[in-house]
N, C-alpha and C. Protein backbone atom coordinates (compact mmCIF):
# COMPACT_ATOMS: atom_id res chain seq x y z
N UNK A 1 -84.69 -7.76 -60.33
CA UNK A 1 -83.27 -7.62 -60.55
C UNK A 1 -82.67 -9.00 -60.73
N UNK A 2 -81.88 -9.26 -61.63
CA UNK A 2 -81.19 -10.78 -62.10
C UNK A 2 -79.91 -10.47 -62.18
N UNK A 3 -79.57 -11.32 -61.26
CA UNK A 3 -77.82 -11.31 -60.53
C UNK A 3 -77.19 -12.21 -61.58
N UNK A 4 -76.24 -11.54 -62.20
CA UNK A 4 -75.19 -12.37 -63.11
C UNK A 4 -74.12 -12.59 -62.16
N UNK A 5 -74.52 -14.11 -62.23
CA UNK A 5 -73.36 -15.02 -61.48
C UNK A 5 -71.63 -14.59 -61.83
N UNK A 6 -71.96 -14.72 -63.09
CA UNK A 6 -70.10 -14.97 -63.77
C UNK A 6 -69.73 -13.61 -63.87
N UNK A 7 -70.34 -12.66 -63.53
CA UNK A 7 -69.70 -10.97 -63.25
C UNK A 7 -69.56 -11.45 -61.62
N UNK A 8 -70.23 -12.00 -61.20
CA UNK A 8 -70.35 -11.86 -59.76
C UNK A 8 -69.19 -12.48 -59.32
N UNK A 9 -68.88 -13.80 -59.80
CA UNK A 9 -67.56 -14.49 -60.07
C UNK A 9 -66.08 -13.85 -60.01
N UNK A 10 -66.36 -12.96 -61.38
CA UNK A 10 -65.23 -12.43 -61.62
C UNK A 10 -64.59 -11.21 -60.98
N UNK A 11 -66.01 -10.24 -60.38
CA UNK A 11 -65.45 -9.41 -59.44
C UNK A 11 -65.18 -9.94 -58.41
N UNK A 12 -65.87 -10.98 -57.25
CA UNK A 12 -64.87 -11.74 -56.17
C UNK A 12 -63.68 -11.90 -56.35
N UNK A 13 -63.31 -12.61 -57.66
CA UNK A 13 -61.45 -13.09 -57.85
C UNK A 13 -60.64 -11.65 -58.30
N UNK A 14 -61.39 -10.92 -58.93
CA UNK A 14 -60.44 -9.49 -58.82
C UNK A 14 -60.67 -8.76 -57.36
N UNK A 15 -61.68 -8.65 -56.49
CA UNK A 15 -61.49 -8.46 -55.33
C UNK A 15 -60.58 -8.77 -54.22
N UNK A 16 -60.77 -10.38 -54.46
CA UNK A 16 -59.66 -10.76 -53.76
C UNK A 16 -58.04 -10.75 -54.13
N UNK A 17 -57.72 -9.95 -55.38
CA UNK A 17 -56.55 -10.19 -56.04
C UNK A 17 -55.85 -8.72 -55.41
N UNK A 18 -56.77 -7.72 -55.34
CA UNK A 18 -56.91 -6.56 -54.94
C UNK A 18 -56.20 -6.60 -53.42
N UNK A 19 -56.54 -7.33 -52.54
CA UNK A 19 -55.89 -7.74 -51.35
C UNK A 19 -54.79 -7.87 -50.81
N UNK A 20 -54.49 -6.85 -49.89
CA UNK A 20 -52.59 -7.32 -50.05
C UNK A 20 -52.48 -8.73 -49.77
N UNK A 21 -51.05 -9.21 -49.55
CA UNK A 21 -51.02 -10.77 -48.97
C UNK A 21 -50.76 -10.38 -47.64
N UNK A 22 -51.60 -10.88 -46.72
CA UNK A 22 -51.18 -11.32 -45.12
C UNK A 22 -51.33 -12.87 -45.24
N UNK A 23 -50.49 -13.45 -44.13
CA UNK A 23 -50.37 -14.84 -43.95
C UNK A 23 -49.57 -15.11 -42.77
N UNK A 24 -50.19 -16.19 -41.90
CA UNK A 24 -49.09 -16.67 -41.19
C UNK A 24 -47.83 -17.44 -41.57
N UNK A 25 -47.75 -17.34 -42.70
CA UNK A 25 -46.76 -18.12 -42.67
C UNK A 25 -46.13 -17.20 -44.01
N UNK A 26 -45.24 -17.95 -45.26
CA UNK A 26 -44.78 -17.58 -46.26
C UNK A 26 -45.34 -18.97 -46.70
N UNK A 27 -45.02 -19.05 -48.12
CA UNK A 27 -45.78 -20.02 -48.69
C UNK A 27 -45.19 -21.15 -47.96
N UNK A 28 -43.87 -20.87 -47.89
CA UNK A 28 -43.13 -22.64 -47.75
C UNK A 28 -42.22 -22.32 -46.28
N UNK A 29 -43.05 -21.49 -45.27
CA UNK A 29 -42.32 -21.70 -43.85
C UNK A 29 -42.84 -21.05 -43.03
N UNK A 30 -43.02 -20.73 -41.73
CA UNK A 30 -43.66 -20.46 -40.67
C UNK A 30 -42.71 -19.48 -40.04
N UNK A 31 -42.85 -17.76 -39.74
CA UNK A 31 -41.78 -17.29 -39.02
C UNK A 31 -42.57 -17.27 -37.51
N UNK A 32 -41.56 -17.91 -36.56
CA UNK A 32 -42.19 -18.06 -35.04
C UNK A 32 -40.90 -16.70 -34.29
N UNK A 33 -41.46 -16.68 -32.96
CA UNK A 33 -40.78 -15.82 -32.44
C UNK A 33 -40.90 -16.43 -31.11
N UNK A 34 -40.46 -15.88 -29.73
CA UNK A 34 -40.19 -15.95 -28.31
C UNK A 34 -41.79 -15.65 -27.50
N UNK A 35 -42.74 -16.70 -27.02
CA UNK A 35 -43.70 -15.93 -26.18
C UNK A 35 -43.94 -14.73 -26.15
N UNK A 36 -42.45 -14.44 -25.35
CA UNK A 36 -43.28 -12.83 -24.93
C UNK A 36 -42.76 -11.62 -25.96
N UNK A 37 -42.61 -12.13 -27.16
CA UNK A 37 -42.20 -11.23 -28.37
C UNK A 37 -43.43 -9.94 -28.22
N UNK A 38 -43.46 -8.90 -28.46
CA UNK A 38 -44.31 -8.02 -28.61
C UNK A 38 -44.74 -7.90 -29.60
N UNK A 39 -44.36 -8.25 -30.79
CA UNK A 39 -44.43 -8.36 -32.53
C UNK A 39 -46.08 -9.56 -32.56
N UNK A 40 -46.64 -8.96 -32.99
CA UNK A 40 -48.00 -10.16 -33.69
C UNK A 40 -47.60 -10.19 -35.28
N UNK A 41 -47.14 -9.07 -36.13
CA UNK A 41 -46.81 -9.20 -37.42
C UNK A 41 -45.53 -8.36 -37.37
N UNK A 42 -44.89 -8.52 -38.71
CA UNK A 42 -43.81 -8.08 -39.36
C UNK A 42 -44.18 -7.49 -40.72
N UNK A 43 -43.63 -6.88 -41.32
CA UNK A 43 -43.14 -6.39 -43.01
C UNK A 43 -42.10 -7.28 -43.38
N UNK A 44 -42.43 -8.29 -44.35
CA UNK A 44 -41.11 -8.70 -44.99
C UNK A 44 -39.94 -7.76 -44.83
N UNK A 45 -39.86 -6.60 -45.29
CA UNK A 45 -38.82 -5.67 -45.07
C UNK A 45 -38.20 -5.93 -43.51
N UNK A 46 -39.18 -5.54 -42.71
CA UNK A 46 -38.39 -5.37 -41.04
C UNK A 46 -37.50 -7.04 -41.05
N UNK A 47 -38.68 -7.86 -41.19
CA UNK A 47 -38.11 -9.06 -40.81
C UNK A 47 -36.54 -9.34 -41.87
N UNK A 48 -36.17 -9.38 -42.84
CA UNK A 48 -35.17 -9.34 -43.52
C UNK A 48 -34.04 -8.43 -43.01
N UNK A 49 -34.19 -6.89 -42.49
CA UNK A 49 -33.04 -6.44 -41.82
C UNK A 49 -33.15 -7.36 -40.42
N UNK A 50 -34.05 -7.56 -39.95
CA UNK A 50 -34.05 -8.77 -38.58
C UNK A 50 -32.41 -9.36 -38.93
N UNK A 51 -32.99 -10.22 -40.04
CA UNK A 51 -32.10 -11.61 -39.65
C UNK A 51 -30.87 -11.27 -40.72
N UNK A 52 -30.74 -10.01 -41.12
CA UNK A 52 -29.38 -9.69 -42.03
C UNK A 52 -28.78 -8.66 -40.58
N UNK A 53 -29.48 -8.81 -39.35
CA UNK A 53 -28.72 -8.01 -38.48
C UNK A 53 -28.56 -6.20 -38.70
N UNK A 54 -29.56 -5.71 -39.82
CA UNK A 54 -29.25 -4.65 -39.67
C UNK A 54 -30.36 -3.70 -38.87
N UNK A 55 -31.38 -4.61 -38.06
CA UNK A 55 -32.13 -4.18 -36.58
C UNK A 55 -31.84 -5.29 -35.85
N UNK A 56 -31.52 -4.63 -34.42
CA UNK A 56 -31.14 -5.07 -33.57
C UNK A 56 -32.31 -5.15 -32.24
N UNK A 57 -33.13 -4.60 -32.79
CA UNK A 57 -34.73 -5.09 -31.95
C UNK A 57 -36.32 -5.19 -32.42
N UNK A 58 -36.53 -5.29 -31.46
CA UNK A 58 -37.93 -5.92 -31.53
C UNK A 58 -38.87 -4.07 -32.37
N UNK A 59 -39.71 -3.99 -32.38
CA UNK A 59 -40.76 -2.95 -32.90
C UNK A 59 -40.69 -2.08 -31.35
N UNK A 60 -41.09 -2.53 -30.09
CA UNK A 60 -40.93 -2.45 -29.39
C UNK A 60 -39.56 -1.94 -28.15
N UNK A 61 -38.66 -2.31 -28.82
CA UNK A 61 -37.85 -1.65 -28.64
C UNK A 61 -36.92 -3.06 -27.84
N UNK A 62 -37.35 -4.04 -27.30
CA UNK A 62 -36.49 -5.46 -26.75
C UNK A 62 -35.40 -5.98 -28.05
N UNK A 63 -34.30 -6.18 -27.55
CA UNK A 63 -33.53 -6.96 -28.03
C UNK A 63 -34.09 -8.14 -28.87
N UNK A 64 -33.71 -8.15 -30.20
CA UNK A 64 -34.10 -9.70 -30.71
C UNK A 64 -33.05 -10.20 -31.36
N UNK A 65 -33.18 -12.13 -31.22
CA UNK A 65 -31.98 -12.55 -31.85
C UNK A 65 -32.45 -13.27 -33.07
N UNK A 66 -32.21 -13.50 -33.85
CA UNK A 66 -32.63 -14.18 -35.27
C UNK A 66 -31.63 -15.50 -35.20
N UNK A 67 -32.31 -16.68 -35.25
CA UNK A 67 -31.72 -18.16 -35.92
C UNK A 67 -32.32 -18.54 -37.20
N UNK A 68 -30.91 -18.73 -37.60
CA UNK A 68 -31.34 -19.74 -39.15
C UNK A 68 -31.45 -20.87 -39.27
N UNK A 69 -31.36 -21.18 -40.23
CA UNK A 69 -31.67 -22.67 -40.69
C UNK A 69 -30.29 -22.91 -41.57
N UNK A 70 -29.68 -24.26 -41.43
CA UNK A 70 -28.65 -24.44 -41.74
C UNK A 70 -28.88 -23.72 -43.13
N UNK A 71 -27.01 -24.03 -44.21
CA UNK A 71 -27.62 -23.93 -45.54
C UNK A 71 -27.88 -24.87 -46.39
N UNK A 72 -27.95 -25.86 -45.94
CA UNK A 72 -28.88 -27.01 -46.80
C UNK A 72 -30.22 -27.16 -46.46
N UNK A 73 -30.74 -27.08 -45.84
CA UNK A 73 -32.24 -26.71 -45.71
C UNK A 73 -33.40 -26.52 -46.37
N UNK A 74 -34.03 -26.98 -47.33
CA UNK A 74 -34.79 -26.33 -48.64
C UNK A 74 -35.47 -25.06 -47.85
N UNK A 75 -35.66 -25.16 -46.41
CA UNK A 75 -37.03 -24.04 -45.62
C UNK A 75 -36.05 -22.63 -45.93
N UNK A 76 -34.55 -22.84 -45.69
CA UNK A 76 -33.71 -21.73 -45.81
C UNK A 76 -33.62 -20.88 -47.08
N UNK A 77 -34.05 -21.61 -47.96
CA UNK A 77 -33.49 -21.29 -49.32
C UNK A 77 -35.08 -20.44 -49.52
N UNK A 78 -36.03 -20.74 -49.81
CA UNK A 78 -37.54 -20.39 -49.61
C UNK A 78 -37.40 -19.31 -49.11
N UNK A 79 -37.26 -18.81 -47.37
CA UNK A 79 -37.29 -18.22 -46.71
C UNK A 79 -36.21 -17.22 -47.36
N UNK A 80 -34.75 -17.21 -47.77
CA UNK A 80 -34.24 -15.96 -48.90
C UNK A 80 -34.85 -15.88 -49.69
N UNK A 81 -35.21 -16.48 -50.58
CA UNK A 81 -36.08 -15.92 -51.82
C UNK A 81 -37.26 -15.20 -51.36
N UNK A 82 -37.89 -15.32 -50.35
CA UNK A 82 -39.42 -14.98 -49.82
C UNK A 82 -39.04 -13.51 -49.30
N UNK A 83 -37.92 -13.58 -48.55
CA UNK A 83 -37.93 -12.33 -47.67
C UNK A 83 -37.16 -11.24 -48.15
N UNK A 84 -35.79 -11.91 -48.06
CA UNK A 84 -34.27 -11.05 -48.60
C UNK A 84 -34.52 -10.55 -50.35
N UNK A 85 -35.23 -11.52 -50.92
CA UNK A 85 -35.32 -11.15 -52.22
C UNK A 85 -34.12 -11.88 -53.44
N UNK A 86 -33.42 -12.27 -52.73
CA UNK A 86 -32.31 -12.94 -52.95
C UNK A 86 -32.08 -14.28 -52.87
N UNK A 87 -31.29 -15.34 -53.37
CA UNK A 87 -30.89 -16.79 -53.46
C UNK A 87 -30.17 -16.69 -52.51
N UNK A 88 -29.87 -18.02 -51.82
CA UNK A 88 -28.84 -18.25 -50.54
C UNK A 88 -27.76 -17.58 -50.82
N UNK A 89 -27.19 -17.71 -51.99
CA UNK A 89 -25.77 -17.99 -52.17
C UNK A 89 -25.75 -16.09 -51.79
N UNK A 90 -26.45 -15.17 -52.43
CA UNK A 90 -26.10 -13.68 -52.17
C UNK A 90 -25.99 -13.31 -50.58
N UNK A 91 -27.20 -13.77 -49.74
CA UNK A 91 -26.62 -13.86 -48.27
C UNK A 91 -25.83 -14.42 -47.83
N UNK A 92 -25.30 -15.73 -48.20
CA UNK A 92 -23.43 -15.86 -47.62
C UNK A 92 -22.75 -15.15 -48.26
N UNK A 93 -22.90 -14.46 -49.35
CA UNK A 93 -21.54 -13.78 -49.62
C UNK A 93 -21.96 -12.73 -48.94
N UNK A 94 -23.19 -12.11 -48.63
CA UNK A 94 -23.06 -10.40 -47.96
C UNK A 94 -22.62 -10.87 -46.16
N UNK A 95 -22.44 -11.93 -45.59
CA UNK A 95 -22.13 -12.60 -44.56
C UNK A 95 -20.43 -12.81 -44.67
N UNK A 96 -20.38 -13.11 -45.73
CA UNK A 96 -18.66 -13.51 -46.13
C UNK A 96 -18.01 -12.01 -46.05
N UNK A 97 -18.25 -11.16 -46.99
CA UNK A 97 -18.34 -9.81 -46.77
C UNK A 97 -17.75 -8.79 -45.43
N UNK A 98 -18.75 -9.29 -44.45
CA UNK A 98 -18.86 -8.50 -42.91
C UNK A 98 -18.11 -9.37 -42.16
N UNK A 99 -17.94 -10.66 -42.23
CA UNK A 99 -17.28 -11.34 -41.45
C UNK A 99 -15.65 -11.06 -41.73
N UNK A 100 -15.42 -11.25 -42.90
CA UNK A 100 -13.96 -10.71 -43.45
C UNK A 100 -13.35 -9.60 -43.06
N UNK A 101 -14.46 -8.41 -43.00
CA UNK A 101 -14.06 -7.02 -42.67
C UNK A 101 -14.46 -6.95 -41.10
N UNK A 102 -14.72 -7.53 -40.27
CA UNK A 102 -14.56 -7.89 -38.87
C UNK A 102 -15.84 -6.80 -38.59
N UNK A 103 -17.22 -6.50 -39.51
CA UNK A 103 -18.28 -5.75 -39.33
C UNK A 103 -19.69 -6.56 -38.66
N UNK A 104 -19.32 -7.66 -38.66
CA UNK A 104 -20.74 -8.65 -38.60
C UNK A 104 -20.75 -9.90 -38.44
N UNK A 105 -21.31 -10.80 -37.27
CA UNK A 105 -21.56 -12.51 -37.67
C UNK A 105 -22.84 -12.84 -38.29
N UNK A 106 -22.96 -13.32 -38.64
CA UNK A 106 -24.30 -14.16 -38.86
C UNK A 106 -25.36 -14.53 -38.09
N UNK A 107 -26.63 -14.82 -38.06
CA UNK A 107 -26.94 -15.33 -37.02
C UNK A 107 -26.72 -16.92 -36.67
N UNK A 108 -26.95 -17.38 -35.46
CA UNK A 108 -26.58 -18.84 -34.88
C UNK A 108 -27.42 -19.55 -36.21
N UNK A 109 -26.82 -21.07 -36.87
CA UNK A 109 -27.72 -21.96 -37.45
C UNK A 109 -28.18 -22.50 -36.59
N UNK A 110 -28.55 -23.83 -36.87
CA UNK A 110 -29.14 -24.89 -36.12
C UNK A 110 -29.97 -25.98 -37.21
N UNK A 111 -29.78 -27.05 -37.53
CA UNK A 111 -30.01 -27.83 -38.33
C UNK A 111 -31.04 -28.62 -38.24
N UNK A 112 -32.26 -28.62 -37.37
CA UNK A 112 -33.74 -29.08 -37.51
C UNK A 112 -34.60 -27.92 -37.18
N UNK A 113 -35.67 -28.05 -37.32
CA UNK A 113 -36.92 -27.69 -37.04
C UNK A 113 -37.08 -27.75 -35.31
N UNK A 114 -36.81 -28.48 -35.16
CA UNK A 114 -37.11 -29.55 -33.56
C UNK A 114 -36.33 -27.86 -32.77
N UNK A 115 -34.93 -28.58 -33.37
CA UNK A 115 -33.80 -27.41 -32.87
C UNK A 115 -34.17 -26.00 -32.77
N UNK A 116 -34.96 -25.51 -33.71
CA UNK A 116 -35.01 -23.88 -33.85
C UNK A 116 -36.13 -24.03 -32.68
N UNK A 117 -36.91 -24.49 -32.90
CA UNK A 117 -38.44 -24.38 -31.84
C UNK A 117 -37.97 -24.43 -30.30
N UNK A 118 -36.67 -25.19 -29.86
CA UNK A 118 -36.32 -25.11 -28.76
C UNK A 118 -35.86 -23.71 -28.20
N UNK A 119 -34.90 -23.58 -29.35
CA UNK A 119 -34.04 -22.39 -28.91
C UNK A 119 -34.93 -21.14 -29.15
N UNK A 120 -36.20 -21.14 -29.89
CA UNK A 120 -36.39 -19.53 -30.21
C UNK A 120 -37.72 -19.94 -28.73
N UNK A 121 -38.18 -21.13 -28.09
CA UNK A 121 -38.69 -21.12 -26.67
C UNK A 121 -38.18 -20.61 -25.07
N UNK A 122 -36.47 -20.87 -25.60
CA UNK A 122 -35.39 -20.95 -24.63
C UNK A 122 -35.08 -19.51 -24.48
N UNK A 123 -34.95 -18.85 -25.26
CA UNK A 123 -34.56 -17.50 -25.62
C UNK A 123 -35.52 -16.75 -25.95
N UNK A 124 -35.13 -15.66 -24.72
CA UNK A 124 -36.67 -14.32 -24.80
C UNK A 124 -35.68 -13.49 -25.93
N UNK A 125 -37.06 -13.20 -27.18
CA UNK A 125 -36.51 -12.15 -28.01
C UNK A 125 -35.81 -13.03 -29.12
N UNK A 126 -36.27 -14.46 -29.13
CA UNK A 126 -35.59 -15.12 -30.33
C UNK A 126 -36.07 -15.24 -31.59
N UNK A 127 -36.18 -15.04 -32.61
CA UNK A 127 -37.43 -15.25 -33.77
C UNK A 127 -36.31 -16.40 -34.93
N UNK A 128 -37.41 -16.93 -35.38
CA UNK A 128 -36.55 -17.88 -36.23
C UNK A 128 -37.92 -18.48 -37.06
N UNK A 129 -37.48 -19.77 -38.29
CA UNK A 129 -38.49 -20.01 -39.11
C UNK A 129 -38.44 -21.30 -39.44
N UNK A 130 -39.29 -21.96 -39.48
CA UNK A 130 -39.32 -23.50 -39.65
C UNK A 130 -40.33 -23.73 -40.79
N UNK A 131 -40.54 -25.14 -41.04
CA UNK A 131 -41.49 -25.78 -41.93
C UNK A 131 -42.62 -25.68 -41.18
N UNK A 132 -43.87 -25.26 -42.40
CA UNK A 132 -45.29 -25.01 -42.08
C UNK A 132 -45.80 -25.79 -41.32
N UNK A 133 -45.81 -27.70 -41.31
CA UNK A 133 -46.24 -28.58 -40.89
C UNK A 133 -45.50 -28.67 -39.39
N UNK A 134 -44.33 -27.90 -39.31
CA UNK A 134 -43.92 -27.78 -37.67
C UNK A 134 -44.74 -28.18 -36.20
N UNK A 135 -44.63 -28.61 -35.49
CA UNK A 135 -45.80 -28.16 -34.36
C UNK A 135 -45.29 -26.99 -33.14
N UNK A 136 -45.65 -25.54 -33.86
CA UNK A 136 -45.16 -24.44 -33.32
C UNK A 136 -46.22 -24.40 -31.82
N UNK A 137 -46.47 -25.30 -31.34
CA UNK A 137 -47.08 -25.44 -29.82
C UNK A 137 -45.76 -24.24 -28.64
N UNK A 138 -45.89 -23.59 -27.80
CA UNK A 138 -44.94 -23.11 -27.22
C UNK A 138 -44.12 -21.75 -27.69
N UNK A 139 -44.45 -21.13 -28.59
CA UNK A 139 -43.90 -20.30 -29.44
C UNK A 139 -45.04 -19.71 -30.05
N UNK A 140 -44.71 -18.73 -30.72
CA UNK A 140 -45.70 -17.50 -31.31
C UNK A 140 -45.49 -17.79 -32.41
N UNK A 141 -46.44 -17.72 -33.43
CA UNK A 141 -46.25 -17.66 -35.15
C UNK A 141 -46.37 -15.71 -35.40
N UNK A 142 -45.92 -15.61 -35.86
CA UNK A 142 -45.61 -14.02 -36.80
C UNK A 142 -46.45 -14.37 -38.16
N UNK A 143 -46.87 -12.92 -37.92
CA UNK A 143 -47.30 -13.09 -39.39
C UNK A 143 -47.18 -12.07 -40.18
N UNK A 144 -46.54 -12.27 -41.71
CA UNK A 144 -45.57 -11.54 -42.73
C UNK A 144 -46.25 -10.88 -43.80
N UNK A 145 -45.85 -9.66 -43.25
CA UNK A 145 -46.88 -8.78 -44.42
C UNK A 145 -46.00 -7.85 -45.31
């Protein structure tokens, strides 16, 4: 029997194309959560009503709070396009929106990396997302499926 390499080749890379995407991270950010989060993964979907506030807990059933990333941030902008499906600018206006009509805040910003890693340590039930190269030591990485 004589194994053709370049079929062999080409079914690996369609095999692996075949694959959903799991990852710890998104291409361009890391979603971390609280120690004792009960969550090991998410659905892009769950995680996006997460942090648009339209779930108010964990899978599990615990309270969770979602922090952002300021809006200058390039990790912020990534992280809408990745999750929400959307450019920044459509989540402040659906934020502008609820806030106007006295339906909704936002979640807390916080303007480093450093910053989010504290607060989503500090806070049981906090999930939030930083840059890949982060050192998420102390915190849980999620991973986005």
């Amino acid at each position: 029997m004589r194994i053709n390499f370049r079929r062999l080749i080409v079914l690996a890379i369609l095999g692996l194309a075949a694959v959903p995407h799991l990852s710890w991270a998104g291409d361009d950010y890391l979603v971390i959560a609280h120690s004792s989060s009960g969550a090991d993964a998410l659905a892009s979907q769950a995680l996006s009503d997460i942090f648009l506030k339209k779930t108010k807990t964990w899978p599990d059933g615990a309270s969770v709070t979602p922090v952002d990333q300021v809006s200058r941030s390039p990790v912020r902008g990534k992280f809408s396009l990745a999750i929400h499906k959307k450019p920044l600018g459509a989540i402040k206006a659906y934020w502008n929106k609820l806030i106007f009509s006295g339906k909704g805040t936002p979640p807390q910003e916080l303007g480093t990396d450093a910053e989010i890693i504290a607060f989503v340590m500090a806070t049981p039930g906090a999930i939030g997302y930083v840059d890949p190269s982060t050192n998420t030591s102390g915190v849980k990485v999620i991973v986005v499926h």
